[in-house]
N, C-alpha and C. Protein backbone atom coordinates (compact mmCIF):
# COMPACT_ATOMS: atom_id res chain seq x y z
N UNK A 1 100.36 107.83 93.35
CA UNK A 1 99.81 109.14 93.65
C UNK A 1 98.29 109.01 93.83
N UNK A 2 97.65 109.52 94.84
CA UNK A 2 96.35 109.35 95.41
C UNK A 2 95.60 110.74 93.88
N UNK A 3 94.30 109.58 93.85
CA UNK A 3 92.94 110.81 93.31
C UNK A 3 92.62 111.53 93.82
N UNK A 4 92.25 112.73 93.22
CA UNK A 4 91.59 113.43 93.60
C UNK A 4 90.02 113.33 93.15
N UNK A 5 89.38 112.26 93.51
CA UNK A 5 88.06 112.27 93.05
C UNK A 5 86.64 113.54 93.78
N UNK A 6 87.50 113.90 94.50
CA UNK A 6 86.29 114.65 94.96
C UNK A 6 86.68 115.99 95.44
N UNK A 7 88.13 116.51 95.53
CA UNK A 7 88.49 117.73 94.99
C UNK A 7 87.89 118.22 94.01
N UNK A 8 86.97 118.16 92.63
CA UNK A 8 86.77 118.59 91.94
C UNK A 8 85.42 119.29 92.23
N UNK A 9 84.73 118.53 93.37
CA UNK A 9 83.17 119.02 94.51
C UNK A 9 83.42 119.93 94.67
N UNK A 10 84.53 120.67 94.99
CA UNK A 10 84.41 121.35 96.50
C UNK A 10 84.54 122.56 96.19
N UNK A 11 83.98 123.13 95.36
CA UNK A 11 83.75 124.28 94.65
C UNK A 11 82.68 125.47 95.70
N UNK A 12 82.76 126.45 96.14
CA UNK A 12 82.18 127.36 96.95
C UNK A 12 81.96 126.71 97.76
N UNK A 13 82.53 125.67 98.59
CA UNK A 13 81.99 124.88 99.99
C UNK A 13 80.75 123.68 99.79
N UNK A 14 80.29 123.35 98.50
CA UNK A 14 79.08 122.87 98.42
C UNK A 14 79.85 121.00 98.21
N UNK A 15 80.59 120.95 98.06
CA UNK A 15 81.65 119.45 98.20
C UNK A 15 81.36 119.07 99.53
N UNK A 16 81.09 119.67 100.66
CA UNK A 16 80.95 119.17 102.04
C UNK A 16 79.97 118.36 102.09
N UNK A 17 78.44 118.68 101.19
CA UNK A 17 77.54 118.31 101.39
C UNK A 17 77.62 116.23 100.45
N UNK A 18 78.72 115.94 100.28
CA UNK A 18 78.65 114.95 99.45
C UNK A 18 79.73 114.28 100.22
N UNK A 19 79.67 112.93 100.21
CA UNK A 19 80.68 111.72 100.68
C UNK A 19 81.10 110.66 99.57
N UNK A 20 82.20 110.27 99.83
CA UNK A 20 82.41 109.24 98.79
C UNK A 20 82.17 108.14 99.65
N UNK A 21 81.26 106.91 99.63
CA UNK A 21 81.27 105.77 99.62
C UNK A 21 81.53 104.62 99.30
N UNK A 22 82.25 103.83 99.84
CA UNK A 22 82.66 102.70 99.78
C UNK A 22 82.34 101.26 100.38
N UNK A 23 81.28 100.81 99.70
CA UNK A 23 80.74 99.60 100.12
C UNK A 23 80.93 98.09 99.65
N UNK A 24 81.70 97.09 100.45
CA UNK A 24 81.54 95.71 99.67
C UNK A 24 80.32 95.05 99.86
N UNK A 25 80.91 94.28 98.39
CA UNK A 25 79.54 93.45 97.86
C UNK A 25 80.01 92.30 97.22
N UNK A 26 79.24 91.17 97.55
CA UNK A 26 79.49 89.79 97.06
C UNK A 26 79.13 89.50 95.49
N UNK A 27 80.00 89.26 94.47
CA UNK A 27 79.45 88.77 93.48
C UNK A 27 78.45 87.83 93.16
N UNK A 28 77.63 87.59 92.90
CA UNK A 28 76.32 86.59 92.88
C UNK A 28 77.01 85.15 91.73
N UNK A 29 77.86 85.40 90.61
CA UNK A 29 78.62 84.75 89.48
C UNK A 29 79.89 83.87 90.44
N UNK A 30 80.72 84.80 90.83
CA UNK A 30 82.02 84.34 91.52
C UNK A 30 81.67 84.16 93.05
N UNK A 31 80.97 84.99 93.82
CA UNK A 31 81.17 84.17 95.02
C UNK A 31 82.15 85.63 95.91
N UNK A 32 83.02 85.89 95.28
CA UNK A 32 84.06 87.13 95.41
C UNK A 32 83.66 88.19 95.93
N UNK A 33 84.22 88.73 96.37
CA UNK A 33 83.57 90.56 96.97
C UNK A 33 84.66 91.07 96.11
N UNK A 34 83.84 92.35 96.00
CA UNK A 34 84.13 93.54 94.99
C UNK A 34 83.97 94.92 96.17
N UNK A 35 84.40 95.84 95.22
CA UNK A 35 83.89 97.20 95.91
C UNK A 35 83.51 98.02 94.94
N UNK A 36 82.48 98.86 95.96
CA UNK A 36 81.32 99.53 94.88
C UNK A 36 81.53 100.56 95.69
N UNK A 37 82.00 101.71 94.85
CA UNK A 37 82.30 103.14 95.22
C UNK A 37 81.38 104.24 94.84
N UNK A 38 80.65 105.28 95.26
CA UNK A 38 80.04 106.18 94.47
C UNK A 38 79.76 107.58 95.22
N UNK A 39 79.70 108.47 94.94
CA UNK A 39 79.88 109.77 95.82
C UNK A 39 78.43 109.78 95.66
N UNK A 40 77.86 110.31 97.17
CA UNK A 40 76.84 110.33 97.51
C UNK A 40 76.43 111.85 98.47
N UNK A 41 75.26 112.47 98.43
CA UNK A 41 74.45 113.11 99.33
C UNK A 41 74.74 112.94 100.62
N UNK A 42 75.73 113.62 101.51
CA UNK A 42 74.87 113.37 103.02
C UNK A 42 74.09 112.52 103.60
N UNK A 43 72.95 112.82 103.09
CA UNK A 43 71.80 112.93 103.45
C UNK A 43 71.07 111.18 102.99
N UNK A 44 71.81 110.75 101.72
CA UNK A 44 71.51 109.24 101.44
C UNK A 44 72.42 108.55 102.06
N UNK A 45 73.52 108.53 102.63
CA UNK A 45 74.23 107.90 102.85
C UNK A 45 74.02 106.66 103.72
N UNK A 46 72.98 106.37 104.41
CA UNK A 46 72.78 105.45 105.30
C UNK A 46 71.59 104.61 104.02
N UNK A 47 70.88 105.51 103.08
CA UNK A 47 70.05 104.60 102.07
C UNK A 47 70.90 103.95 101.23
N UNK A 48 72.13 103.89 100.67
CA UNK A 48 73.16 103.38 99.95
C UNK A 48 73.70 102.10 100.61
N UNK A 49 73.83 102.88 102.05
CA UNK A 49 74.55 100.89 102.27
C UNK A 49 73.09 100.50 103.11
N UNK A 50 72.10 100.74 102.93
CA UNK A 50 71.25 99.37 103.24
C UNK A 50 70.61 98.78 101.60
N UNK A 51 71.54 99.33 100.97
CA UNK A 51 70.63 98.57 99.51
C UNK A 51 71.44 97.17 99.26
């Protein structure tokens, strides 16, 4: 059964203004990629995956 991680935003319409992100990233220890998830602003969303 899928989350609802961001159903819980979307309270008077103001959930629109937020994205969940999903970016891989190489472990620096293992070598491995991981994924790094985090609900974000609109508006950062292009500052998140250039970090």
């Amino acid at each position: 059964m899928a989350k609802k991680a961001v159903a819980s935003m979307q309270n008077k319409g103001e959930g629109r203004a937020f994205a969940k992100v999903i970016k891989m990233v190489k472990s620096p220890k293992t070598g491995a990629y991981m994924f790094q998830e985090e609900i974000v602003h609109n508006e950062k969303v292009q500052e998140f995956l250039k970090k």
